[in-house]
Protein backbone atom coordinates (compact mmCIF):
# COMPACT_ATOMS: atom_id res chain seq x y z
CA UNK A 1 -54.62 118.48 129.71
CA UNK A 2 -51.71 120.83 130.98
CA UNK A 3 -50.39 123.33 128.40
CA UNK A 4 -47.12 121.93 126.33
CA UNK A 5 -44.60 123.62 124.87
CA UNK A 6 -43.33 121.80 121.99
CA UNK A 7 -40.09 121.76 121.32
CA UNK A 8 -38.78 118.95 119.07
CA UNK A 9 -40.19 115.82 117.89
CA UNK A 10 -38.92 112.81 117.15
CA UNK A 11 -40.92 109.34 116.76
CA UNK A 12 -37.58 107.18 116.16
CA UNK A 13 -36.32 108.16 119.53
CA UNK A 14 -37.09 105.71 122.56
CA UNK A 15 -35.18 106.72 125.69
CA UNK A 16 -36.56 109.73 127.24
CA UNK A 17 -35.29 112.42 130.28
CA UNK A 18 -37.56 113.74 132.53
CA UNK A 19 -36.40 116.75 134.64
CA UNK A 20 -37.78 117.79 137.43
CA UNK A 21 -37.40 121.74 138.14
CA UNK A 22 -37.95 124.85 140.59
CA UNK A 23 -40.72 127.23 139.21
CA UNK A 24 -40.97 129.03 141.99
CA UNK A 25 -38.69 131.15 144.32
CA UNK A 26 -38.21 128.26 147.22
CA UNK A 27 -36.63 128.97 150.88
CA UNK A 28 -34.58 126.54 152.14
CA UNK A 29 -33.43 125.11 155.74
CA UNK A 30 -30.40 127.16 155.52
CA UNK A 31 -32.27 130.09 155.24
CA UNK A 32 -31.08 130.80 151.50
CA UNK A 33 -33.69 131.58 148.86
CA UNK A 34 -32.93 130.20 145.29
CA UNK A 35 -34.62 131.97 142.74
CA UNK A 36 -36.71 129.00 140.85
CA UNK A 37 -36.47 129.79 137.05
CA UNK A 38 -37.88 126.34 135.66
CA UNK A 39 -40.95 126.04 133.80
CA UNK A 40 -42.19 122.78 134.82
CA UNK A 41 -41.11 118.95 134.00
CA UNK A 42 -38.68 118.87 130.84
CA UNK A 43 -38.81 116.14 128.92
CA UNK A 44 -35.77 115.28 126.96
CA UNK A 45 -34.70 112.52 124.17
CA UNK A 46 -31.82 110.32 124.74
CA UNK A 47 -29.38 108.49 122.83
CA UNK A 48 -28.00 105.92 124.76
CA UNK A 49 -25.19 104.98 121.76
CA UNK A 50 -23.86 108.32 121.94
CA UNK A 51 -24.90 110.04 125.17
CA UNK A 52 -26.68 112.96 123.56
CA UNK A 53 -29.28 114.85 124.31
CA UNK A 54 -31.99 116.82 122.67
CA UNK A 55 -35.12 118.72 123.91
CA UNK A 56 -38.31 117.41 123.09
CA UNK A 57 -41.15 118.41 124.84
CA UNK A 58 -41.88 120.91 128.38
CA UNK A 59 -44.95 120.42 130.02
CA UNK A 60 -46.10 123.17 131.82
CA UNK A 61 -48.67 124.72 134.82
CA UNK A 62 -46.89 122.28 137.36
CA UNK A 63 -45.29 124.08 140.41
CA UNK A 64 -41.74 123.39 141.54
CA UNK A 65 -42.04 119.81 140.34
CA UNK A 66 -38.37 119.02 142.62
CA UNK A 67 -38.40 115.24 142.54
CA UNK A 68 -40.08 113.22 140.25
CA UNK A 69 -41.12 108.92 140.37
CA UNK A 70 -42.35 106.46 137.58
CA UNK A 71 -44.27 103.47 137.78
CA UNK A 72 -42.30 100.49 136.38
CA UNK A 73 -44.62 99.98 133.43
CA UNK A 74 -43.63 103.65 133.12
CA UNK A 75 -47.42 104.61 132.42
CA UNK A 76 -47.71 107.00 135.38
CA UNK A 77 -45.39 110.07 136.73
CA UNK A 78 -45.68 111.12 140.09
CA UNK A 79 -44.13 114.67 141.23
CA UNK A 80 -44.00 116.31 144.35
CA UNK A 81 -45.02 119.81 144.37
CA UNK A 82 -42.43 121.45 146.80
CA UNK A 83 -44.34 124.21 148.60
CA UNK A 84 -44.84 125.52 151.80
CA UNK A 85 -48.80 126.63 151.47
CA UNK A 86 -51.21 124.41 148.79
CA UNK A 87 -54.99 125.63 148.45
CA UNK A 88 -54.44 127.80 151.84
CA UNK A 89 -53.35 124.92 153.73
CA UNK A 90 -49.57 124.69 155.30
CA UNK A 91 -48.76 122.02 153.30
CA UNK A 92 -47.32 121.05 150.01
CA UNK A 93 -48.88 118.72 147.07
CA UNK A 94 -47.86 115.74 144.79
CA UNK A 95 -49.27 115.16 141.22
CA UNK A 96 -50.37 112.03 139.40
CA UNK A 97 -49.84 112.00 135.88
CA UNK A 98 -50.25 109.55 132.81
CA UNK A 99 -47.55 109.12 130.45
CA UNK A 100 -49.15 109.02 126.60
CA UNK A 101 -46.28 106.24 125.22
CA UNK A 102 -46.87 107.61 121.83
CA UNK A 103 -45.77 111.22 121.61
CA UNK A 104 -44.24 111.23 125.38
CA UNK A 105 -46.99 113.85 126.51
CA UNK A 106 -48.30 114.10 130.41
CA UNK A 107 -51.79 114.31 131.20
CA UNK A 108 -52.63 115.60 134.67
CA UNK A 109 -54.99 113.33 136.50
CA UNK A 110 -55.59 114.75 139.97
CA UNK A 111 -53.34 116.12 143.25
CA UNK A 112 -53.21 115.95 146.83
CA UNK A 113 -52.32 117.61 150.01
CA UNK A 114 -49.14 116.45 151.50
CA UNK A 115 -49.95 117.23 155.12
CA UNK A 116 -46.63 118.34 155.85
CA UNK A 117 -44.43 121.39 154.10
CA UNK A 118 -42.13 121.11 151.11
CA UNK A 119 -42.52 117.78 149.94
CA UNK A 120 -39.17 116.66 148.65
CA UNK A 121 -38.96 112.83 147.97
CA UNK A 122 -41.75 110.94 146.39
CA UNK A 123 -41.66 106.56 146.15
CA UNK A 124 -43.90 103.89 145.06
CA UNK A 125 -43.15 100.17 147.30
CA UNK A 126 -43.01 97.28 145.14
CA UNK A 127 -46.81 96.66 144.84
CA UNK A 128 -46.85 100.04 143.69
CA UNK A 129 -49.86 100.27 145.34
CA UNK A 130 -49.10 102.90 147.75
CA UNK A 131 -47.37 106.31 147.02
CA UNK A 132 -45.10 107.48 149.77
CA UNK A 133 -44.09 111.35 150.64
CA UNK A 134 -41.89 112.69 152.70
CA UNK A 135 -42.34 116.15 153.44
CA UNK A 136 -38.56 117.89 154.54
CA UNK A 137 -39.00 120.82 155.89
CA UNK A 138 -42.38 119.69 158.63
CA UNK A 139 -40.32 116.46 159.21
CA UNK A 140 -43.04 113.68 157.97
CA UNK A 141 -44.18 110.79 156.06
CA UNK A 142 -47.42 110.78 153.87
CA UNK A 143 -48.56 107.48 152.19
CA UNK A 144 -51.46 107.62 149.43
CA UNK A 145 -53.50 104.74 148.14
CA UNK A 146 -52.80 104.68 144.09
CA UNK A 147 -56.01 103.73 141.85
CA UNK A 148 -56.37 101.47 138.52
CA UNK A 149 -56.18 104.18 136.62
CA UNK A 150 -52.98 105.92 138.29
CA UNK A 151 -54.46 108.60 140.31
CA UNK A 152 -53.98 108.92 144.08
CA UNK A 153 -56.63 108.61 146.85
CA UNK A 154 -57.14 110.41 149.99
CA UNK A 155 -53.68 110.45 152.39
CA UNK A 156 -54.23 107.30 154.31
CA UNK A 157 -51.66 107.33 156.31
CA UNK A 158 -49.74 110.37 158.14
CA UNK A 159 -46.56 109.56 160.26
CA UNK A 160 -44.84 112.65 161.78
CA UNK A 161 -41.68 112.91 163.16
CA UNK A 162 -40.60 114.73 166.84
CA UNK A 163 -36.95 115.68 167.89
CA UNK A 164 -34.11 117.46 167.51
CA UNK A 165 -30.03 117.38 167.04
CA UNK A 166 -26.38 119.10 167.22
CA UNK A 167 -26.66 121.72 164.49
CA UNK A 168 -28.39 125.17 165.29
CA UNK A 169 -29.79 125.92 161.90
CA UNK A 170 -30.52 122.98 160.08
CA UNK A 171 -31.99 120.67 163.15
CA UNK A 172 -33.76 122.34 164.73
CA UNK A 173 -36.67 119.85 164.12
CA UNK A 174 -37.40 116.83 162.07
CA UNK A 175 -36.93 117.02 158.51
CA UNK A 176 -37.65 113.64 156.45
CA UNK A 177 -35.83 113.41 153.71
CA UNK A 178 -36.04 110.47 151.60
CA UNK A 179 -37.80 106.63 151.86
CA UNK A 180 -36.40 103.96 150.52
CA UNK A 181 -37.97 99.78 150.46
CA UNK A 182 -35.49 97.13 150.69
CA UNK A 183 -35.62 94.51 148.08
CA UNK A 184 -38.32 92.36 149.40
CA UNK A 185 -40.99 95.69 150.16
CA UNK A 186 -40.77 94.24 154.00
CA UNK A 187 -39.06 97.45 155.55
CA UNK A 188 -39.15 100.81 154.55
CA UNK A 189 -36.08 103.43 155.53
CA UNK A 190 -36.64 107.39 155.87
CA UNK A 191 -32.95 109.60 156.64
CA UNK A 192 -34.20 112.27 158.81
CA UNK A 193 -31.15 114.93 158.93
CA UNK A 194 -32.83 116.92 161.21
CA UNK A 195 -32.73 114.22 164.31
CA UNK A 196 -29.55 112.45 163.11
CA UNK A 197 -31.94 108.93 162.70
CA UNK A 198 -32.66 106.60 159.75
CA UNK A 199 -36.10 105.80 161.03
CA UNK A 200 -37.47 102.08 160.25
CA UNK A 201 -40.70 101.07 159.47
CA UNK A 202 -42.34 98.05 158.74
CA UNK A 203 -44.59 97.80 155.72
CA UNK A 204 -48.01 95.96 155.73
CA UNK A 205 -47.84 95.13 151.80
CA UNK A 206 -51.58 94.15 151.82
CA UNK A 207 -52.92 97.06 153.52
CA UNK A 208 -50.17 99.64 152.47
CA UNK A 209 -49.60 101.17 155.89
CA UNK A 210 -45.90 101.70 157.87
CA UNK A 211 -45.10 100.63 161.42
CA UNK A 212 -42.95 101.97 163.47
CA UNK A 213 -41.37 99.84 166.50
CA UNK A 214 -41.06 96.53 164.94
CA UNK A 215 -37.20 96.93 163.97
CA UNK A 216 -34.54 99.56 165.64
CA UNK A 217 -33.79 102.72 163.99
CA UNK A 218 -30.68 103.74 163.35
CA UNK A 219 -29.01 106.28 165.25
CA UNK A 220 -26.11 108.41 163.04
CA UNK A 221 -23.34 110.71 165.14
CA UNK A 222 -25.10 114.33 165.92
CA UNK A 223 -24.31 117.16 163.17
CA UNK A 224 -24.12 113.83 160.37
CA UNK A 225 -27.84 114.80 159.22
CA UNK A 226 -28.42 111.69 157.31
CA UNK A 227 -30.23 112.23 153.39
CA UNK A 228 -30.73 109.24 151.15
CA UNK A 229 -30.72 105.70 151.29
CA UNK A 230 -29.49 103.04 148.55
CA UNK A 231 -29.67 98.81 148.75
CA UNK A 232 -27.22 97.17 147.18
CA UNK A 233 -28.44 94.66 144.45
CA UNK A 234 -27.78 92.02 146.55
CA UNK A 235 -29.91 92.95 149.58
CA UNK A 236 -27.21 92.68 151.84
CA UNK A 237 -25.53 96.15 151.75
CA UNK A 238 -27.12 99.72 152.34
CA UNK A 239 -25.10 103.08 151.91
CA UNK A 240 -26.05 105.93 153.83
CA UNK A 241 -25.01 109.61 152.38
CA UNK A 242 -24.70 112.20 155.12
CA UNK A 243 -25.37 115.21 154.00
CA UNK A 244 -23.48 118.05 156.63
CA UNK A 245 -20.66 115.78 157.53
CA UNK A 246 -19.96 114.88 153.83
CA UNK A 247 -19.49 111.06 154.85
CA UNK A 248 -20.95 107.68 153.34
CA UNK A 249 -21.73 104.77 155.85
CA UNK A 250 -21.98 101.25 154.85
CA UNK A 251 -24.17 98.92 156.53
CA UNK A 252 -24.47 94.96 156.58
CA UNK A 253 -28.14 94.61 156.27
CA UNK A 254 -30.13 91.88 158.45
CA UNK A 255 -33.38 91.37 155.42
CA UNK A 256 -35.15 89.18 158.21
CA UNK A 257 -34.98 91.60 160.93
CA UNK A 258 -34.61 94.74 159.26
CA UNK A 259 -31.46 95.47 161.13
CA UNK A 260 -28.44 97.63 160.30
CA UNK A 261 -24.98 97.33 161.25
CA UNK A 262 -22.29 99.92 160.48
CA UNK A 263 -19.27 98.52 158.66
CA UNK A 264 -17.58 101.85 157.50
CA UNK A 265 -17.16 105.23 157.13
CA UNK A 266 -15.64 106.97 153.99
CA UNK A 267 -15.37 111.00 153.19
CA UNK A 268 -17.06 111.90 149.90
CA UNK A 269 -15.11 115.00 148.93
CA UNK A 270 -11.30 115.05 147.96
CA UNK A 271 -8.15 115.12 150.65
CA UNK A 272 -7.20 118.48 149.57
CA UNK A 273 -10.76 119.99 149.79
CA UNK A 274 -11.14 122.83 152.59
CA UNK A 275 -13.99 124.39 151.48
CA UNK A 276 -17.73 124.00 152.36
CA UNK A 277 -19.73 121.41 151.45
CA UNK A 278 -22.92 119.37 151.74
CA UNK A 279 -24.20 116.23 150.08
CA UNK A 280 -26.98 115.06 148.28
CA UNK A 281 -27.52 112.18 146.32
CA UNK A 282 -26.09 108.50 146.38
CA UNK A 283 -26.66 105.80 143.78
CA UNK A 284 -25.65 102.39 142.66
CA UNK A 285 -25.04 101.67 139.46
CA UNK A 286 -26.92 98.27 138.05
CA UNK A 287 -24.49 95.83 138.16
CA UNK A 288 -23.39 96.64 141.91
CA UNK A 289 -19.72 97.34 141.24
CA UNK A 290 -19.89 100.95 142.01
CA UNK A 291 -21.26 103.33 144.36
CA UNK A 292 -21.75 107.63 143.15
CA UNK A 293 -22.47 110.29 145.68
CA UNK A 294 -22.97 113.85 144.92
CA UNK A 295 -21.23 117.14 146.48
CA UNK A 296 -22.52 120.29 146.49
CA UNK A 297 -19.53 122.64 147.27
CA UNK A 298 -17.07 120.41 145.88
CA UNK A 299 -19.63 120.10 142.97
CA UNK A 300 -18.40 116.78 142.11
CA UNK A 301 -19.77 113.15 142.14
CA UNK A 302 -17.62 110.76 144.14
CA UNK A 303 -17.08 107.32 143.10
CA UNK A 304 -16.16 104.03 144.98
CA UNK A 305 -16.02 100.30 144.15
CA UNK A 306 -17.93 97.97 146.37
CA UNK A 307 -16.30 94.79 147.61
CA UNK A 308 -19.02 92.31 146.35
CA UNK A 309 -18.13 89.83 149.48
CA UNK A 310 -18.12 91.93 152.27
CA UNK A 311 -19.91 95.71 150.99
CA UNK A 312 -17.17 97.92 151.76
CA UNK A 313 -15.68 100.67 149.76
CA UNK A 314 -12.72 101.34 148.25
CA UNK A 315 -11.44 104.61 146.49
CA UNK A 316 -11.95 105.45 142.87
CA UNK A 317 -11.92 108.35 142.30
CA UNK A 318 -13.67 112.00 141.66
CA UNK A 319 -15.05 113.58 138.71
CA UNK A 320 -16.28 117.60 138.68
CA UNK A 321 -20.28 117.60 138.10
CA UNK A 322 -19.75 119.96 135.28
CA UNK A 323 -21.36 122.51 137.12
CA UNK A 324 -22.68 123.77 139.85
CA UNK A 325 -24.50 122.02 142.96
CA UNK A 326 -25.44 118.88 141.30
CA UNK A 327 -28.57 117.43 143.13
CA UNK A 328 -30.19 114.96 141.84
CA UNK A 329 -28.57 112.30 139.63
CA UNK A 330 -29.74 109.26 137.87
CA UNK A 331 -28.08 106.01 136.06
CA UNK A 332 -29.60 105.57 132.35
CA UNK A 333 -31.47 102.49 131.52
CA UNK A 334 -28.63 100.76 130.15
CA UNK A 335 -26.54 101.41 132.95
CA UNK A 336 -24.10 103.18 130.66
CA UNK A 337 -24.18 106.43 131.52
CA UNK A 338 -24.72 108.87 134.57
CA UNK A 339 -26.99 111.83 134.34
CA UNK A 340 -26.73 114.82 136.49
CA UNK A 341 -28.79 117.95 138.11
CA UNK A 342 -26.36 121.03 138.25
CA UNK A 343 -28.81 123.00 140.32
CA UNK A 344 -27.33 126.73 140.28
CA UNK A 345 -25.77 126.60 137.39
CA UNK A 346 -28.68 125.00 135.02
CA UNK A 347 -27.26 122.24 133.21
CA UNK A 348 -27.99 118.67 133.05
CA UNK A 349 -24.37 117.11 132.44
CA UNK A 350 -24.24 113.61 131.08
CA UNK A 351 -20.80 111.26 131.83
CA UNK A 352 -20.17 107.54 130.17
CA UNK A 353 -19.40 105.11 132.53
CA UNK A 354 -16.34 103.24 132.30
CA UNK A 355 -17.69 99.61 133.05
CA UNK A 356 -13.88 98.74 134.22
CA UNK A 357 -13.15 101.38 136.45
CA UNK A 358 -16.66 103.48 137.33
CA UNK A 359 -14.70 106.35 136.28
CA UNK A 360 -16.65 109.14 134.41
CA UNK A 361 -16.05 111.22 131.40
CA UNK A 362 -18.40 113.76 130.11
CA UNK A 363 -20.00 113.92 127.01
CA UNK A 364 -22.84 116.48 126.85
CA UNK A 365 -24.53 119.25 128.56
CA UNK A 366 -28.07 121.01 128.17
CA UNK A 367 -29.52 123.88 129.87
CA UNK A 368 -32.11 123.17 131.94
CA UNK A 369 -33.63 126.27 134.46
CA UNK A 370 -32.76 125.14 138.14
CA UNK A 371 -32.90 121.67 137.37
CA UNK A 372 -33.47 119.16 140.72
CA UNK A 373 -34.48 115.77 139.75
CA UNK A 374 -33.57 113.51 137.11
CA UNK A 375 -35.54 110.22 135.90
CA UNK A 376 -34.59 108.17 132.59
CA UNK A 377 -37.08 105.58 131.05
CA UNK A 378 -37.34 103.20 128.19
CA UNK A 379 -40.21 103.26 125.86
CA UNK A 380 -39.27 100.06 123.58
């Protein structure tokens, strides 16, 4: 059992945030350092009729914990361990751990080499069979075989990327960033920005392994260093963000094929913006009538109504992050409110959703140290 630090309990509360932080000073591909001041996975207690938070428990002993992944039964937590160098291999890690459902409590069950350096994205496909890793900085994919009882198995599959593209500093090589399944666990997606591809793999469900060939990958502009991934409800749209050009692209998806074809292109920071800026994250909200992208520069989350016919976007608008470099964000389980990472500045900032517009509006804050990742589950 890791050591806890408890910090408020409350056994009437039933929606729970779990934060995934830096511990540990971390380079990046820019070359910056960020001083990781986290002490592990935070977990917090949320009201979803008011939009508070409060802390309730911080599990420590895990090391820069950056991205975080439930099971849908939300009995296991899965965290990559973003390092460059794990039991004096050049590698990083990801951790299995059980959720206790009674007082909200992890319990480590094992860890295992990622083969590749600073792990950043961590995925279960719909079997949830198979754990999937992609390591950023070494440019790879890692898939691990999941057991009954949550922990993960020897890697059994290791997939590593080759190439290069336009931009001196940050692609230089491969760097994996995220992997995303569509709807019907047939293909599996992985945004490398440091080759300017969305690679496409096809997944063997009953054996758990990824094959690459079998449908085209897509090829982005050089310099648009392509980051996460996100399907429509339908199954018929994807959105691409692009993390140095500070662009979504919208796709009509081919489910049989696995094929992608571009529709659009829209900026996600304001007209008026001059400054520097790169993005990160991109999510739909539930009821697929709005697409949110973060900016880190801007620090702001952009927000755009999807045509339910055709996929594409149109304006909505912009609202600040609250802070500084939001990451990470995450949609609550009701769908009512947006949750989100302000890296540098170590708050988690939580908006309402306007269900009419998208349109956000804050209504709390909590200090979190270097806060990355941020997960939200239901324990009714």
């Amino acid at each position: 059992m890791l050591p806890l630090r408890y910090l408020r309990q409350r056994t009437d509360v039933k929606e729970f945030i779990f934060i995934g932080t830096y511990t540990e000073n971390i380079k990046f591909g820019t070359g910056a350092i960020l001083e990781g001041k986290g002490e592990g996975i935070y977990i917090l207690s949320f009201d979803s009729s008011t939009g508070k938070l409060e802390p309730y428990r911080t599990v420590t002993g895990v090391v820069n914990p950056s991205y975080l992944c439930l099971r849908s039964d939300n009995r296991f937590l899965y965290a990559v361990n973003e390092l460059k160098q794990y039991e004096g291999k050049v590698c990083g890690s990801v951790s299995a751990f059980e959720i206790n459902r009674k007082d909200v409590s992890l319990r480590l069950l094992n860890k295992q080499p990622t083969q590749g350096t600073d792990p950043c994205h961590v995925c279960l496909d719909n079997t949830e069979k198979r754990l999937f890793v992609s390591n950023f900085m070494s440019g790879s994919v890692c898939v691990f075989p999941v057991s009954h009882d949550g922990s993960l198995g020897e890697a059994a599959q290791f997939i590593q990327h080759t190439g290069s593209s336009k931009d001196p500093v940050r692609q230089t090589g491969p760097h994996a960033h995220s992997l995303t399944f569509d709807r019907n666990n047939r293909f599996a997606f992985v945004p490398d920005l440091g080759i300017d591809k969305v690679m496409v793999y096809k997944l063997d469900a009953a054996a758990g392994n990824l094959t690459h060939g079998i449908a085209p990958d897509h090829v982005v502009p050089p310099g648009y260093g392509p980051r996460h991934f996100a399907f429509h409800p339908n199954g018929r749209f994807a959105y691409l963000i692009n993390e140095l050009v500070s662009t979504i692209s919208v796709f009509h998806y081919e489910e049989e094929t696995g094929c992608l074809a571009e529709l659009q292109n829209v900026r996600t920071v304001r007209k008026e913006f001059s400054g520097q800026n790169i993005c990160a994250d991109i999510h739909i909200g539930p009821r697929g009538r709005f697409l949110y992208g973060s900016n880190r520069g801007e620090d702001s989350i952009v927000i755009y109504k999807i045509d339910e016919e055709s996929g594409r976007l149109s304006y909505s608008g912009h609202k600040d992050s609250g802070g500084k470099t939001p990451r990470n964000f995450s949609i609550d389980t009701t769908g009512g409110y947006l949750l989100a990472a302000n890296q540098d500045s170590d708050t988690i900032c939580v908006f309402r959703i306007d269900e009419e517009t998208g349109n956000l509006s804050q209504v709390d804050s909590m200090a979190i140290p270097t806060p990355v990742c941020v997960k939200c589950i239901s324990l009714g």
